[in-house]
Protein backbone atom coordinates (compact mmCIF):
# COMPACT_ATOMS: atom_id res chain seq x y z
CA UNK A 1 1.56 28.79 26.36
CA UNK A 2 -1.25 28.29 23.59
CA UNK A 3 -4.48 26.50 25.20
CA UNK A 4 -4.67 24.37 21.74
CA UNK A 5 -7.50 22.28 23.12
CA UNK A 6 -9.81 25.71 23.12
CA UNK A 7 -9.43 25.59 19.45
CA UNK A 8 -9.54 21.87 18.58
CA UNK A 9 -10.63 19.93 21.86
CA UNK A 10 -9.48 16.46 21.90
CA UNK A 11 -5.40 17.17 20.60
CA UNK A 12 -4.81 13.66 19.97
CA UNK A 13 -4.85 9.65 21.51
CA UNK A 14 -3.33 6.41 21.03
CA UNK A 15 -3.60 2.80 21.50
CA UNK A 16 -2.49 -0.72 20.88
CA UNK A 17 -3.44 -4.29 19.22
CA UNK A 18 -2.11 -7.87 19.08
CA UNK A 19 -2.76 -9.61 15.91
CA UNK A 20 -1.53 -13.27 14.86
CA UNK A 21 0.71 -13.51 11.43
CA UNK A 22 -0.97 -15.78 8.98
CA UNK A 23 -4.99 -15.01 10.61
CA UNK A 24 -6.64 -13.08 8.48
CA UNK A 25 -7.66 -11.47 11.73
CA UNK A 26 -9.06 -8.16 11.91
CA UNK A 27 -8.97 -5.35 14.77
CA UNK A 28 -10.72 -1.76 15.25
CA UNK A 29 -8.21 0.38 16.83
CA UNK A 30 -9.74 3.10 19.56
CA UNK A 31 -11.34 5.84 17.54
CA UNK A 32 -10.61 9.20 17.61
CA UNK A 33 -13.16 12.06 17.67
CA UNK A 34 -12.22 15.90 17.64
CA UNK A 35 -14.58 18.53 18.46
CA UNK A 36 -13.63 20.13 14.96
CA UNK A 37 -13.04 18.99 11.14
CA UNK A 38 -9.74 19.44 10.26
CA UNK A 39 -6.19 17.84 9.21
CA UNK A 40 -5.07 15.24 11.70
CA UNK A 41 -2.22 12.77 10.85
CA UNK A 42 -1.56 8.94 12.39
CA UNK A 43 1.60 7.10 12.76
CA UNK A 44 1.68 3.52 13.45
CA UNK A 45 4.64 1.95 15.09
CA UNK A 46 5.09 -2.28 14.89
CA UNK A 47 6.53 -4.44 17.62
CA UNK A 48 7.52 -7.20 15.71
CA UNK A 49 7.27 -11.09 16.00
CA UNK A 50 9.17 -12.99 18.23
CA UNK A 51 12.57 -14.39 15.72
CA UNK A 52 11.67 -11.42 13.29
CA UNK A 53 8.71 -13.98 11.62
CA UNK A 54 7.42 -12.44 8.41
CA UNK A 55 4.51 -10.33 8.74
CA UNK A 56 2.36 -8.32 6.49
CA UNK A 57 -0.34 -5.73 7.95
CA UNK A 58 -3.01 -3.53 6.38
CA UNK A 59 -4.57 -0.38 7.86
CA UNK A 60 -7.82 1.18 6.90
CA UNK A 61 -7.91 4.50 8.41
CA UNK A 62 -11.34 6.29 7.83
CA UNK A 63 -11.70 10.21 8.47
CA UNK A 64 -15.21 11.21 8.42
CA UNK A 65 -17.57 14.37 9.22
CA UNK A 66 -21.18 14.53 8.89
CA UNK A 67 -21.49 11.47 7.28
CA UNK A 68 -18.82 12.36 4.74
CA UNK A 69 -15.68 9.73 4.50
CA UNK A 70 -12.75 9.97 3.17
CA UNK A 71 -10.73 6.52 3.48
CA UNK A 72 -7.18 5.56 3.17
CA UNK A 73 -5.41 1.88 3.07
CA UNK A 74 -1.56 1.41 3.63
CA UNK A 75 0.88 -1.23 4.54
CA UNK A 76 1.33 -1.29 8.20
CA UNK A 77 5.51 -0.73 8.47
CA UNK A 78 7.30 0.87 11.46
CA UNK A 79 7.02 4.78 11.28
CA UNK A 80 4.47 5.29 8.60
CA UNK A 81 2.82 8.42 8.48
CA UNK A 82 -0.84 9.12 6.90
CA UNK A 83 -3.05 12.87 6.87
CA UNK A 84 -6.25 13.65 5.88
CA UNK A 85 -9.43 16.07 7.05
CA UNK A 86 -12.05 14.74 9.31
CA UNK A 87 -13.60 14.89 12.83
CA UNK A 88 -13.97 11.38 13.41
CA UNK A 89 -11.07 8.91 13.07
CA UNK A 90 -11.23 5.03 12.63
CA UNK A 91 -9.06 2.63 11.60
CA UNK A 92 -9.07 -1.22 11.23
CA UNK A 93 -6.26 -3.34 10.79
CA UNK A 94 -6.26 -6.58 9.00
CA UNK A 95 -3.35 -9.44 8.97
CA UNK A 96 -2.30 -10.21 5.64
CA UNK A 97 0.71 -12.12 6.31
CA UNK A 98 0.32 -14.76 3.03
CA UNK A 99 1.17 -18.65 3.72
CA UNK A 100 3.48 -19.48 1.03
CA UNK A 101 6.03 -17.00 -0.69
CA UNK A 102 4.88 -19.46 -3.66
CA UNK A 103 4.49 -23.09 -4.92
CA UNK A 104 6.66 -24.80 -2.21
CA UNK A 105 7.90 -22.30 -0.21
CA UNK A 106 6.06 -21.82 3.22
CA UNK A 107 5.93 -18.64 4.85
CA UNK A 108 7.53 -19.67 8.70
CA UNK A 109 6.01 -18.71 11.73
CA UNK A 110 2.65 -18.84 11.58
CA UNK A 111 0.60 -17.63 14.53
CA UNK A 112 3.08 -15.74 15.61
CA UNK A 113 1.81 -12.28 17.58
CA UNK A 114 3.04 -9.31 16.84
CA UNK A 115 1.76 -5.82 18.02
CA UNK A 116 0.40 -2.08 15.69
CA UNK A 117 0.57 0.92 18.05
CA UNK A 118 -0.82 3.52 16.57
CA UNK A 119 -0.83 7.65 17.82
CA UNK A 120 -3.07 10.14 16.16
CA UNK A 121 -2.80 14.22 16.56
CA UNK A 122 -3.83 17.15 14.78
CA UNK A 123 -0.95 17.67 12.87
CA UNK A 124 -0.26 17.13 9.15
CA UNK A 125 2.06 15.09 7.62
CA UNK A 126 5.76 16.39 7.50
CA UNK A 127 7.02 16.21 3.41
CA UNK A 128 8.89 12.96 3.01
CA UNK A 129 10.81 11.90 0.22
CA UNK A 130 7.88 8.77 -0.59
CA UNK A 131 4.37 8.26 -0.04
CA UNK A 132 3.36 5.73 1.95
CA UNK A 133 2.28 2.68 0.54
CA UNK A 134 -0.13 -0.31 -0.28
CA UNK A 135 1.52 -3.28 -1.73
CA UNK A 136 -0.28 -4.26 -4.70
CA UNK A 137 0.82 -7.70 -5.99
CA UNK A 138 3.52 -9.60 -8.16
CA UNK A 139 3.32 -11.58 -11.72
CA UNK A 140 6.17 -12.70 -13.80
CA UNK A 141 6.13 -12.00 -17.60
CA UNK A 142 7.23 -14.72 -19.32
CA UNK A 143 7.48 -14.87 -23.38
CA UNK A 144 8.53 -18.67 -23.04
CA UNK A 145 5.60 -20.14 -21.33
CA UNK A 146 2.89 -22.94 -22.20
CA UNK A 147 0.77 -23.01 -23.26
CA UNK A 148 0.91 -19.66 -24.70
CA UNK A 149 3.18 -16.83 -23.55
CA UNK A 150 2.41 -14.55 -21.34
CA UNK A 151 3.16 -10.59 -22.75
CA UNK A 152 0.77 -8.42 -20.46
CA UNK A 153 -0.06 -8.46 -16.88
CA UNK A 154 -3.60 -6.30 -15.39
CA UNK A 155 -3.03 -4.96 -12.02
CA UNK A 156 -6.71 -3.91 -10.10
CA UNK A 157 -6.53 -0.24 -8.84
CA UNK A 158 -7.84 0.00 -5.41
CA UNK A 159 -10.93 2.40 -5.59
CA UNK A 160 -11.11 3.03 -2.04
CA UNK A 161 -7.68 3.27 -0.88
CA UNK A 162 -6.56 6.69 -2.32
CA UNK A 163 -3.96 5.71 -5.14
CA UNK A 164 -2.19 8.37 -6.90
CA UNK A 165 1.23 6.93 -7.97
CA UNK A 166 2.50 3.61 -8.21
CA UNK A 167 6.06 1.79 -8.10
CA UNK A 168 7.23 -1.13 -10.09
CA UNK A 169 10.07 -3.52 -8.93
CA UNK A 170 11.71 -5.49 -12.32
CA UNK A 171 13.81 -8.49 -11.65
CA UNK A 172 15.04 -10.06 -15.11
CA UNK A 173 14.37 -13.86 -14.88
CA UNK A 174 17.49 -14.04 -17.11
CA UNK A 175 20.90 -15.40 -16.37
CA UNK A 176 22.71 -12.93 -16.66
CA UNK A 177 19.87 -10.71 -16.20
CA UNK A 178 18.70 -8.61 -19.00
CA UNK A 179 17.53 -4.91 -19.11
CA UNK A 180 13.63 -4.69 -18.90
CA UNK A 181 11.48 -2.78 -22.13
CA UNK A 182 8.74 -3.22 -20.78
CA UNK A 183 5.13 -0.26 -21.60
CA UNK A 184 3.02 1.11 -18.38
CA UNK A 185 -0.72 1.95 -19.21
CA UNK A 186 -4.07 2.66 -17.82
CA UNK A 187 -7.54 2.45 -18.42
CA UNK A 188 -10.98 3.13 -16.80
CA UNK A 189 -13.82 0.95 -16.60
CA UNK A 190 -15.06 2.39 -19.45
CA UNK A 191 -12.27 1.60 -21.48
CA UNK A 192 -10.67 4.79 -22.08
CA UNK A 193 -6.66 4.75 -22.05
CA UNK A 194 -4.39 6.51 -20.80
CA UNK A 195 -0.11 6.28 -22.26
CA UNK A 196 1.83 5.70 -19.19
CA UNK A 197 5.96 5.33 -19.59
CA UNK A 198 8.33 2.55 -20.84
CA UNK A 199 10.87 0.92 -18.21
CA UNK A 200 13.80 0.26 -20.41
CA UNK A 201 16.55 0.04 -17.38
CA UNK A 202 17.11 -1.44 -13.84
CA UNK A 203 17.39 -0.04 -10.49
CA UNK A 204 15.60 1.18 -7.59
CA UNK A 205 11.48 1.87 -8.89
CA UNK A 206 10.53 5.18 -8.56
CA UNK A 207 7.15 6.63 -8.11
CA UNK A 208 4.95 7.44 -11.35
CA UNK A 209 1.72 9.04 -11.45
CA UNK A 210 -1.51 6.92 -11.76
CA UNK A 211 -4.24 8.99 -13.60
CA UNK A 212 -7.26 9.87 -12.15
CA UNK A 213 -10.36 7.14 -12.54
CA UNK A 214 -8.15 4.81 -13.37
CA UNK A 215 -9.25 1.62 -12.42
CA UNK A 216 -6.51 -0.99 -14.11
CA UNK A 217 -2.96 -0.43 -15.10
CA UNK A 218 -1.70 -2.84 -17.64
CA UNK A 219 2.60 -3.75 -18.07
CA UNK A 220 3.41 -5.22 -21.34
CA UNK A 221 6.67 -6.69 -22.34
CA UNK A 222 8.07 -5.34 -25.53
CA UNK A 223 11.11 -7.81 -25.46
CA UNK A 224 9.90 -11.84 -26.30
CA UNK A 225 13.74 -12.42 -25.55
CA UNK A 226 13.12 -12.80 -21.69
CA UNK A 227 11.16 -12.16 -18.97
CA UNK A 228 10.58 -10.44 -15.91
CA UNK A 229 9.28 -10.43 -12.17
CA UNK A 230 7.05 -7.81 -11.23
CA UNK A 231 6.15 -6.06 -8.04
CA UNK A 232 3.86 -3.38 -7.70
CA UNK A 233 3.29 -1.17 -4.62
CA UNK A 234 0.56 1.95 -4.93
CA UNK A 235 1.30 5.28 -3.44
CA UNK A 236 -1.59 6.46 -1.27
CA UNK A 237 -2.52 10.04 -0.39
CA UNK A 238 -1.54 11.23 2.46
């Protein structure tokens, strides 16, 4: 058999943490240190709340070497894989369970524990049909509403967590529901703009690419007829 620690050293770890749903709180996993730079890939694994209470979990997994970082953020969900080259591997995870789903409508089960395992090892990432993912929001487009309508919404790019693609859930606030036309574009912070696509039927989002330096992607409605509600999740590296 292969003596793989003569080439790499440490092959891999793992480890464990409670957080509360609704905290805010924030945990530092064990970190990881090989003897050599290289790819190395972690998978986090949730035991969820007691009665299945909502929860929402971010990771911020940091691979570094020398001094040099590379850093990745992504929604904490059972089975989610994320690679990238380092020697040294941290990662912090942050409740971000929200209290309401909106105006009257309380998220239940606050302070509820749940658990993020988490194992690391120096393999990369097997090809998967998705990226994983950083959920990046919701607004509703609405042509009809005071005091003036609302045609365009902004959505921040994250700078730091690797973004390359994004997804875009539609759901016509019509009755019956209506077929969205709405634009996708992007710009930098110094203005420059970049065409995206048009989304001009319903069904499951797929992934489109987010250009590079992009800092803001803008989704304009080109139908005052009706609305929509928006969801946007990034795809991350990895």
């Amino acid at each position: 058999m292969e003596d793989r620690s003569s080439k790499y050293g440490l092959e891999g770890a793992s480890d464990s943490r409670d957080l509360f749903t609704q905290s805010g709180q924030e945990v530092r996993l064990r970190q990881v240190a090989f003897e050599e730079a290289g790819v190395s890939t972690v998978q986090f694994g949730v035991i969820f709340p007691n009665n299945f209470a909502p929860f929402a979990c971010v990771a911020k997994i940091k691979w570094s070497d020398n001094g040099n970082t590379i850093v990745r953020q992504v929604d904490v969900v059972n089975g989610v894989m994320v690679s990238a080259q380092g020697r040294v591997l941290d990662i912090t995870l942050t409740d971000t369970t929200p209290a309401s789903f909106g105006p009257g409508k309380p998220t239940p089960g606050a302070d509820t524990k749940y658990t993020v395992t988490y194992v690391a090892s120096r393999r990369p990432r097997p090809c998967q049909s998705r990226p994983p993912t950083l959920y990046g929001g919701t607004g509703t487009l609405d042509p009809h509403a005071e005091p003036a309508p609302i045609t365009s919404l902004t959505f921040d790019i994250p700078n730091d967590a690797g973004v390359i693609s994004v997804a875009i859930g539609v759901q016509s606030t019509a009755s019956p529901a209506v077929a969205p036309n709405l634009s996708v574009s992007f710009q930098d912070s110094a203005g420059n703009q970049w065409g995206g696509w048009t989304i001009v039927q319903g069904g499951p989002p797929v992934f489109g690419v987010v250009p590079p330096g992009a800092t803001e992607m803008v989704v304009t409605n080109l139908d005052a007829s009706h609305g929509d509600n928006l969801t946007v999740w990034w795809g991350i590296d990895g």
